[in-house]
Protein backbone atom coordinates (compact mmCIF):
# COMPACT_ATOMS: atom_id res chain seq x y z
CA UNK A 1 -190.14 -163.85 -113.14
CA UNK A 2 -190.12 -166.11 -109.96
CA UNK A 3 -193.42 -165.86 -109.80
CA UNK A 4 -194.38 -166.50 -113.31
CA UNK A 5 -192.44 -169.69 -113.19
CA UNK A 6 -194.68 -170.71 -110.65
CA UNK A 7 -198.14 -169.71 -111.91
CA UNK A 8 -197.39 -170.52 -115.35
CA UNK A 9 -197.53 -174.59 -114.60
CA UNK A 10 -200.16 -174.72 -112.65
CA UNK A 11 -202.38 -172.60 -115.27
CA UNK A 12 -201.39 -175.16 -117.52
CA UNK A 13 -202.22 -178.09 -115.87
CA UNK A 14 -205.42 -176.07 -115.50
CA UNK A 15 -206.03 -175.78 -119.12
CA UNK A 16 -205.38 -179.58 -119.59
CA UNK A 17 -207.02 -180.30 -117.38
CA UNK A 18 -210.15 -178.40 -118.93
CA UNK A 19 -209.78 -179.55 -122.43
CA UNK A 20 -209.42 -183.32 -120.93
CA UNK A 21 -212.85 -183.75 -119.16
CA UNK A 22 -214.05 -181.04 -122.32
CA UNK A 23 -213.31 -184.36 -124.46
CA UNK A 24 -214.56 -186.58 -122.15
CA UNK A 25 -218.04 -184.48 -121.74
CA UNK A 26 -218.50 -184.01 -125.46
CA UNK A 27 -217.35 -187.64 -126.01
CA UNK A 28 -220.13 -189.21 -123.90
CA UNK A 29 -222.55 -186.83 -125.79
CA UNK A 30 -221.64 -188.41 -128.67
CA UNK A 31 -221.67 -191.89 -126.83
CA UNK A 32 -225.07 -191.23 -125.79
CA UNK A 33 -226.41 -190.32 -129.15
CA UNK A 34 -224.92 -193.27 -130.91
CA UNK A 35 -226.37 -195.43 -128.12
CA UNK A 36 -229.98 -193.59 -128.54
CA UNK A 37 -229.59 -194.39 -132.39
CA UNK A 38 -229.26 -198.45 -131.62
CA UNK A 39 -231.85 -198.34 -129.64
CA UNK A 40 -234.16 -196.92 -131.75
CA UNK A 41 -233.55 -198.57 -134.89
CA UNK A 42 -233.95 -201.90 -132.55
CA UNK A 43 -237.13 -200.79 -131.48
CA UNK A 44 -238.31 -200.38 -134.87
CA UNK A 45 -237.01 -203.39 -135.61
CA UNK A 46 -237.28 -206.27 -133.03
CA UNK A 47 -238.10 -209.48 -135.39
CA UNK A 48 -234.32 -209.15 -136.38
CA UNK A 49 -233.59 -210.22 -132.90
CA UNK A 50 -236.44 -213.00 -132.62
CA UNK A 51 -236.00 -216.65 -132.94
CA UNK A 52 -233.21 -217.12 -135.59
CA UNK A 53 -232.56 -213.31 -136.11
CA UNK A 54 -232.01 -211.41 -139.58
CA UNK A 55 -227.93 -211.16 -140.33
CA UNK A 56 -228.65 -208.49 -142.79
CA UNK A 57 -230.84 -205.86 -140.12
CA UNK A 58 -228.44 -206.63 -137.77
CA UNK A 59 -225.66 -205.69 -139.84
CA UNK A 60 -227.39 -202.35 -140.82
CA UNK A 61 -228.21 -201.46 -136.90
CA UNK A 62 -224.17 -202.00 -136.35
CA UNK A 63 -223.80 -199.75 -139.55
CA UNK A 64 -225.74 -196.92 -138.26
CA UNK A 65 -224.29 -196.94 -135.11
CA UNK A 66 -220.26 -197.13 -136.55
CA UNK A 67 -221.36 -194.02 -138.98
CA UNK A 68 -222.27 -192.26 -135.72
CA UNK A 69 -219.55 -192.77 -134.03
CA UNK A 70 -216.96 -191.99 -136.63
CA UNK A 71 -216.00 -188.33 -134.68
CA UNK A 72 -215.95 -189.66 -131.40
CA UNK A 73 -212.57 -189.27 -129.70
CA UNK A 74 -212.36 -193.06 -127.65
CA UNK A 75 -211.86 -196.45 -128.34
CA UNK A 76 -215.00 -198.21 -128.84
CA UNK A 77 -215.42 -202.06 -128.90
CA UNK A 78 -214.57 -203.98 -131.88
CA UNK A 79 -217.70 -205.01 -132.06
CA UNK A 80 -221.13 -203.66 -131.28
CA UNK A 81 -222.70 -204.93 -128.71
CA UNK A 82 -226.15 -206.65 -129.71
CA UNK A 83 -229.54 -205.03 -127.86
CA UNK A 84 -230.52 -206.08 -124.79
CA UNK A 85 -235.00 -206.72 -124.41
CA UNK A 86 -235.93 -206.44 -121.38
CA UNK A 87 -237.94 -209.65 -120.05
CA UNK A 88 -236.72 -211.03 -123.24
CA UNK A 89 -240.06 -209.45 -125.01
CA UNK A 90 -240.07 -208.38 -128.60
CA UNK A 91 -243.56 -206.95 -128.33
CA UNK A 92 -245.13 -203.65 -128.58
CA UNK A 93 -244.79 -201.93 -126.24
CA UNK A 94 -241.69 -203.96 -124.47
CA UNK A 95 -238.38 -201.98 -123.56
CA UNK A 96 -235.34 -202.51 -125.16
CA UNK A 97 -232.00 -201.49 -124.08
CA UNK A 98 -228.43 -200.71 -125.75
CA UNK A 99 -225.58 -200.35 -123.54
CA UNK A 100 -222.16 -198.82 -125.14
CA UNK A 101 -218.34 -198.34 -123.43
CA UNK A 102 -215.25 -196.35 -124.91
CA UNK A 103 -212.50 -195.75 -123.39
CA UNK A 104 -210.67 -192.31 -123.35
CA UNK A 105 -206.98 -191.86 -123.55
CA UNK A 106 -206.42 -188.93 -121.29
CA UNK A 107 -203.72 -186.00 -122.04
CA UNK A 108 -202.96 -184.66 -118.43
CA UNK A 109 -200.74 -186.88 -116.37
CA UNK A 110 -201.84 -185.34 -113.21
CA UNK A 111 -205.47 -186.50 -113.85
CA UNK A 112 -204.11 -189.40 -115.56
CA UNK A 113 -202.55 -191.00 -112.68
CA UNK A 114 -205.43 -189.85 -110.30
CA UNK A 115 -208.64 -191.31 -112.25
CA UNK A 116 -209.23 -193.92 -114.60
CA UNK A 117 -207.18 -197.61 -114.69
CA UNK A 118 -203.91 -195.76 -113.52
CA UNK A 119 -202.50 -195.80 -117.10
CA UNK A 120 -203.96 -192.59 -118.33
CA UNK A 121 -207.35 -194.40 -119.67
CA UNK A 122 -210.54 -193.94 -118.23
CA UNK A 123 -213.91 -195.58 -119.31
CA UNK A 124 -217.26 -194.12 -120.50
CA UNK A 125 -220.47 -195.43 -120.24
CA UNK A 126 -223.74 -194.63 -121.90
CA UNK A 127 -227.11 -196.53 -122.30
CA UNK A 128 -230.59 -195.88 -124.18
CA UNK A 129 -233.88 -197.26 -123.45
CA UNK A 130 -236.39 -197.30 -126.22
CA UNK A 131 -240.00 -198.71 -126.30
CA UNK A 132 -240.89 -201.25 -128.98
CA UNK A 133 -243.26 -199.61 -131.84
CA UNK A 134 -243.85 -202.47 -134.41
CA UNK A 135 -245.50 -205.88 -133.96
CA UNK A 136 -248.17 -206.57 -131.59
CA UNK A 137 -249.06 -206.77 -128.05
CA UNK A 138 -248.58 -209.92 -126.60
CA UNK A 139 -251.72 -212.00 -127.00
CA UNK A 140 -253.72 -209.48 -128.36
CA UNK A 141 -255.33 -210.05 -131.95
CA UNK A 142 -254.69 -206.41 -134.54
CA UNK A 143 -257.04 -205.56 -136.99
CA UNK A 144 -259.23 -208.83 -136.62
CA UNK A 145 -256.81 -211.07 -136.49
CA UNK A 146 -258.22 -214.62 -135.32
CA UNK A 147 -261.00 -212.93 -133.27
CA UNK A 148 -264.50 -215.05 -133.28
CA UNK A 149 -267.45 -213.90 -134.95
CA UNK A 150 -270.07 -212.59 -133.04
CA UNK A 151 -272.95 -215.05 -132.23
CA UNK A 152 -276.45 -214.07 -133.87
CA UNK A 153 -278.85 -213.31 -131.66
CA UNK A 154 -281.46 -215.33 -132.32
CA UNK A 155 -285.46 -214.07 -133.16
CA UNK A 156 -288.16 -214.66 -130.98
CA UNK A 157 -290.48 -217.58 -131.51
CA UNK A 158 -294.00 -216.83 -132.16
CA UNK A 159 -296.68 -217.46 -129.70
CA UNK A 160 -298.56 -220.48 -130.49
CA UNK A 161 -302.03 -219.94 -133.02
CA UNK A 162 -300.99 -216.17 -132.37
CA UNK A 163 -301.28 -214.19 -136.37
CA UNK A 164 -297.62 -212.67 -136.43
CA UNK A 165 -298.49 -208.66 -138.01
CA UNK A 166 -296.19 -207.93 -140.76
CA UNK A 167 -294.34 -204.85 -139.51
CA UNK A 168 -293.01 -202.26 -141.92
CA UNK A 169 -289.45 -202.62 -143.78
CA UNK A 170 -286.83 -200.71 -142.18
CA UNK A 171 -284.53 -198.60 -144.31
CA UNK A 172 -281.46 -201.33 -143.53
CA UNK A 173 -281.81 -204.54 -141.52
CA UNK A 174 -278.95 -207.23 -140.10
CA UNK A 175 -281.79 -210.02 -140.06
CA UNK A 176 -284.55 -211.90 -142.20
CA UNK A 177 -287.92 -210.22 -142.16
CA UNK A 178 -290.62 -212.34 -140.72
CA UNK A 179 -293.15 -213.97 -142.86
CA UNK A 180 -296.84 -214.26 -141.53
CA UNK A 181 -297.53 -217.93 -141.11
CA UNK A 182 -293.94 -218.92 -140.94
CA UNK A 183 -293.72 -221.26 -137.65
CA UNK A 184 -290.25 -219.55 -136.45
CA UNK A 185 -288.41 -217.07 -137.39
CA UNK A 186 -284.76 -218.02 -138.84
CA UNK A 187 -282.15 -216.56 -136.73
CA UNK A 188 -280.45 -214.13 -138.52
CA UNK A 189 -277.54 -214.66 -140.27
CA UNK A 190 -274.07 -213.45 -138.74
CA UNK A 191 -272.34 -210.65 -141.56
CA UNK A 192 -268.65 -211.94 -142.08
CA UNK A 193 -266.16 -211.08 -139.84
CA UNK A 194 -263.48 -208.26 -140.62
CA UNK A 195 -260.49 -209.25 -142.49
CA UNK A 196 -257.22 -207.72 -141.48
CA UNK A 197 -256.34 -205.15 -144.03
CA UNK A 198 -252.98 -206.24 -146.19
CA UNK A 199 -250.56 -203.75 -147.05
CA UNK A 200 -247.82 -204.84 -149.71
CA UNK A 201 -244.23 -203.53 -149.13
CA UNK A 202 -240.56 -204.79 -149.48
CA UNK A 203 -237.19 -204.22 -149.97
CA UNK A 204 -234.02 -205.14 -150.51
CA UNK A 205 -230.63 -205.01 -149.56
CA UNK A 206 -227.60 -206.20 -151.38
CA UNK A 207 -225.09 -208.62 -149.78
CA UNK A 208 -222.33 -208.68 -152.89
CA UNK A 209 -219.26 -206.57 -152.20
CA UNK A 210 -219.84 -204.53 -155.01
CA UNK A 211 -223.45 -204.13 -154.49
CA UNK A 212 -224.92 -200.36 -153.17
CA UNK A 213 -228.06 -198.76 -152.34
CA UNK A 214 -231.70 -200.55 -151.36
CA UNK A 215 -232.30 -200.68 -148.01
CA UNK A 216 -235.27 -199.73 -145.60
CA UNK A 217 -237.54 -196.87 -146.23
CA UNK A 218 -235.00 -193.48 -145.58
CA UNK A 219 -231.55 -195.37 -146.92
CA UNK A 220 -229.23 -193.97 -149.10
CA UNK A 221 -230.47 -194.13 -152.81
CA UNK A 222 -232.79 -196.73 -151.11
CA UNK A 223 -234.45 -196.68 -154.82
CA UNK A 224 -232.01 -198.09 -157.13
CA UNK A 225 -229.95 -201.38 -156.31
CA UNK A 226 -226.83 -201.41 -158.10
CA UNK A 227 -223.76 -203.91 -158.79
CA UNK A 228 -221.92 -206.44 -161.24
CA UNK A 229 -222.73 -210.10 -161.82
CA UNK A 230 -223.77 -211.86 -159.63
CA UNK A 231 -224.88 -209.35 -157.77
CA UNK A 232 -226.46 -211.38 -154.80
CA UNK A 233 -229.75 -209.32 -152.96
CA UNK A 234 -231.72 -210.28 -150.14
CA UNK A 235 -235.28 -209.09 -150.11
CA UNK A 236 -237.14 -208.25 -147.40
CA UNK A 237 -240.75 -208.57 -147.00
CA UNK A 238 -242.41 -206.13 -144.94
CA UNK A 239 -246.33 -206.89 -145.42
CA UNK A 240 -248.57 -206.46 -142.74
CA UNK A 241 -251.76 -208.45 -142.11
CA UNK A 242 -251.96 -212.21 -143.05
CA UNK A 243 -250.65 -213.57 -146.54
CA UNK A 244 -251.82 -216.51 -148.11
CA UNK A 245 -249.89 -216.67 -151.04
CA UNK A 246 -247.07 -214.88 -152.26
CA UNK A 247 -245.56 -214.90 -155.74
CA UNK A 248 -241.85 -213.02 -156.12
CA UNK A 249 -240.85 -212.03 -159.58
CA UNK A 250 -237.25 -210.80 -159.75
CA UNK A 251 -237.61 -209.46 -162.92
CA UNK A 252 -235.10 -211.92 -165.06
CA UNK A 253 -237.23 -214.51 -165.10
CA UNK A 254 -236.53 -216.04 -161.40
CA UNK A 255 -239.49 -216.44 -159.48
CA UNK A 256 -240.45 -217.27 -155.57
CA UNK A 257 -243.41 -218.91 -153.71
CA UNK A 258 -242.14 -218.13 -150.46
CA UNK A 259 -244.20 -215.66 -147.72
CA UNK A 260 -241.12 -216.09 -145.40
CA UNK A 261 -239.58 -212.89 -143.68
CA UNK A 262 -236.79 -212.67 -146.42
CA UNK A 263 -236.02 -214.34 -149.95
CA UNK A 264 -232.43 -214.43 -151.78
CA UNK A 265 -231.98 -213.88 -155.08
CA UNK A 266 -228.77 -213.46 -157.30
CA UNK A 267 -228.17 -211.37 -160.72
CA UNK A 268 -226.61 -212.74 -163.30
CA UNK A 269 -227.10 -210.43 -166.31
CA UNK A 270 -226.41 -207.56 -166.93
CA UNK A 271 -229.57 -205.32 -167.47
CA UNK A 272 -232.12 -203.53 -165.27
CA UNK A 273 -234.79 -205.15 -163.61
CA UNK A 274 -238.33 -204.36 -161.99
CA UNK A 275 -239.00 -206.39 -158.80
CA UNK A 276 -242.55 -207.14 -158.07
CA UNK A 277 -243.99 -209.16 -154.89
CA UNK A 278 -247.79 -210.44 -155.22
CA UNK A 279 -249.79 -211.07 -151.97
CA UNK A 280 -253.23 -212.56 -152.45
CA UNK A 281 -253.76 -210.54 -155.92
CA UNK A 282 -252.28 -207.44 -154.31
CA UNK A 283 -249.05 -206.50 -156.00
CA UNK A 284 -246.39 -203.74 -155.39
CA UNK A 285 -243.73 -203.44 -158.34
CA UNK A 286 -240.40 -201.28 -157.94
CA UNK A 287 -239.73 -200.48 -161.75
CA UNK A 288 -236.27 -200.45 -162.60
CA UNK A 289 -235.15 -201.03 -158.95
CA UNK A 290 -232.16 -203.07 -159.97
CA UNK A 291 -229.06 -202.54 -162.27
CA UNK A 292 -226.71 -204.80 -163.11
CA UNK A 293 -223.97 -202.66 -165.00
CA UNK A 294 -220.15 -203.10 -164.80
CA UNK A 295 -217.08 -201.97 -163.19
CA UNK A 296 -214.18 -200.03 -164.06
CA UNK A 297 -210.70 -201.56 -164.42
CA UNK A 298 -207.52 -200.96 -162.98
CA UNK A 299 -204.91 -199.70 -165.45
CA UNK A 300 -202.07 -199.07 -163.50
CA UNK A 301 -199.24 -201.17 -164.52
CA UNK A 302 -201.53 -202.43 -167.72
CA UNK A 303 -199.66 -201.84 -171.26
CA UNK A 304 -201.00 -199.07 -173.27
CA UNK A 305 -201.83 -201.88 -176.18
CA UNK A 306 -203.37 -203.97 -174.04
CA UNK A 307 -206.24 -201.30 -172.85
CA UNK A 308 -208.96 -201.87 -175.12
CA UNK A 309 -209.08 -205.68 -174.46
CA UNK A 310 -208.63 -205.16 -170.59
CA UNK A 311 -211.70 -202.25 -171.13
CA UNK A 312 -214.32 -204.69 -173.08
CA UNK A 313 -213.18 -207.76 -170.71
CA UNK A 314 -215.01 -205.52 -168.28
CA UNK A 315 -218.17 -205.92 -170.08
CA UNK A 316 -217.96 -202.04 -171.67
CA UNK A 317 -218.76 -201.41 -175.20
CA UNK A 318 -217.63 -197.34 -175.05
CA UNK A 319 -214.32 -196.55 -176.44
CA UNK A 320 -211.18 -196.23 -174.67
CA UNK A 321 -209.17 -192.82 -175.82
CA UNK A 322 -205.16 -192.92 -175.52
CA UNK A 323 -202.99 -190.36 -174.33
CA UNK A 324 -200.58 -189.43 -176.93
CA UNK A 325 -196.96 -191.16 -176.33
CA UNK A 326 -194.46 -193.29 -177.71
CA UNK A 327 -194.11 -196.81 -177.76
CA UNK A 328 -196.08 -199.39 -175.79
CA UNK A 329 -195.40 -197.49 -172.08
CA UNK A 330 -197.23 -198.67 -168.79
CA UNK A 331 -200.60 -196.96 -168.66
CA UNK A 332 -200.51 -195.17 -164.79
CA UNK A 333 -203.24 -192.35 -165.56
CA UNK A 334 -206.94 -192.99 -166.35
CA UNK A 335 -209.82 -190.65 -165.88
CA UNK A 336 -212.19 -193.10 -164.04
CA UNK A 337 -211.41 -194.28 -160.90
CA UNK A 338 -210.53 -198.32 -160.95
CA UNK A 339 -213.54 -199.92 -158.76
CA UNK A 340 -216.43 -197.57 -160.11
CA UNK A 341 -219.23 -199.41 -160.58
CA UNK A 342 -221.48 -198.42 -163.19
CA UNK A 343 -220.36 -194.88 -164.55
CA UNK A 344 -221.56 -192.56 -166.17
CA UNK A 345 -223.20 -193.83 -169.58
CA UNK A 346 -223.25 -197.40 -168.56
CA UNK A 347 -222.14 -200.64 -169.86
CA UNK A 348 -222.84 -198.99 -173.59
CA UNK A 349 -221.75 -195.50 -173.42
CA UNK A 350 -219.10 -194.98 -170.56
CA UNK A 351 -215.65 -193.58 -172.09
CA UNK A 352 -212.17 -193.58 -170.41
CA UNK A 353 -209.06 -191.64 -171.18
CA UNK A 354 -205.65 -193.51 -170.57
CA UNK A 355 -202.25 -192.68 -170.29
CA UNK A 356 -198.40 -192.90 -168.56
């Protein structure tokens, strides 16, 4: 007995000990992995750092990384800390950097006392380094770009009171054929430089509470915006290779003129709606890519006599089905959740069951 009362402690402490540093180890896995995922999505996206910045990719770069770190067992900062470019270089091919803390609570007091800030917390550290993969190399010109036109070379001049022979055709020829008796030959004429290939894309993102889905390419129901009026919506354009002019049409009659990184646009009506974006005569259209529906009320504490008027205030036509019961009682059960937005059916054909 006297000598399990001595072992027994210190195969405890043991075990603490154990699981403590097996939280801290799996925590700065996790760490590391959320850190890895900033970096990344920076790198992908490093013109929502430049110059002014984009509120809205930044958000979404803080919103991946939070989802991440949802299991992890520390404290992180309130906020996320912003990437760090190295040289200060958005370009391809730059570095950019994400560095992320968290401190751990630890269980043991042994180790507690020993390591960390004394009071049984001990900090974490993790960082990422990812190259930059979209833009352009500083200074250098993509897909044609700006570059000059090559200079013609220019034809040899005939010897004087020589008789030029006519030489035969080629299959294909960059230059004017000579004429016999011309006195020079015209230089030939340069073929047009290469214009840089456009590519039409966009996006958008909603900025109303209420609003859902959109997003970059590999979001969540990136395909279908949905929300109430006004459902507010920043779009993105992502074209590559020089635009002119650009034409927005939002689908309820708005319109834009602007080529600018991102345009804002706000839904009044409900309805759905086809954006399309125009660049030089090149057009991409997402059909039916926003819905403007309506949201489900809150019943609880509502009169039962009072539900139909609180359910078409709403902006649904459905019907609204009672629970049977006396007297004019205080509804406190309904089958869809209060704060759905657009359910099943729609504005037209979504039903709801009340009751006490």
């Amino acid at each position: 007995m006297v000598e399990f009362a001595v072992v027994v402690p210190l195969l405890l402490t043991v075990l603490l000990m154990a699981v403590d540093f097996g939280r801290v180890y799996l925590g700065w896995v996790n760490l590391t992995n959320v850190a890895r995922i900033g970096a990344n999505f920076a790198a992908t996206n490093p013109d929502a750092w430049q110059g002014g910045g984009d509120s809205a990719v930044q958000l979404h770069y803080r919103q991946l990384m939070a989802r991440d770190a949802q299991g992890i067992d520390c404290t992180l900062p309130g906020t996320l800390p912003q990437p760090s470019f190295v040289d200060s270089s958005y370009a391809v091919g730059a570095r950019v950097q994400v560095n992320l803390t968290c401190s751990f609570a630890l269980l043991t007091p042994l180790i507690s006392s020993i390591i960390g800030d004394g009071a049984g917390n001990l900090t974490v550290g993790a960082n990422a380094v990812f190259t930059i993969r979209f833009g352009s190399p500083d200074a250098a010109i993509v897909i044609g770009g700006n570059a000059p036109s090559p200079a013609p070379t220019s034809a040899p001049t005939p010897s004087a009171g020589a008789t030029p022979t006519a030489s035969p055709a080629p299959t294909a020829t960059s230059g004017p054929t000579a004429t016999p008796g011309a006195s020079a030959s015209a230089s030939p004429v340069p073929s047009a430089s290469t214009s840089p290939s456009v590519v039409v894309s966009f996006y958008g993102s909603p900025t109303s509470t209420d609003g859902s889905g959109g997003g970059p390419p590999g979001s969540t129901d990136e395909n279908l915006i949905v929300g109430i009026p006004a459902l507010s919506i920043t779009f993105h354009n992502t074209t590559t290779g020089t635009q002119g002019n650009c034409t927005w049409m939002f689908g309820d009659g708005g319109t834009s003129n602007a080529c600018s990184g991102t345009v804002n646009h706000s839904y009044t009506t409900r309805g759905t709606y086809s954006v399309s974006l125009v660049v030089d005569g090149l057009t991409v259209t997402r059909s039916n890519y926003v819905l403007v529906g309506c949201k489900v009320p809150s019943f609880s504490g509502v009169r039962r006599n009072s539900a139909d008027s609180l359910w078409s205030a709403a902006g649904f036509s459905g019907t609204t089905t009672k629970l049977s019961g006396s007297g004019n009682y205080k509804i406190g059960y309904q089958s869809l959740v209060g704060g759905l937005v657009n359910p099943l059916g729609g504005c037209s054909g979504a039903t709801i069951t009340v009751g006490p």
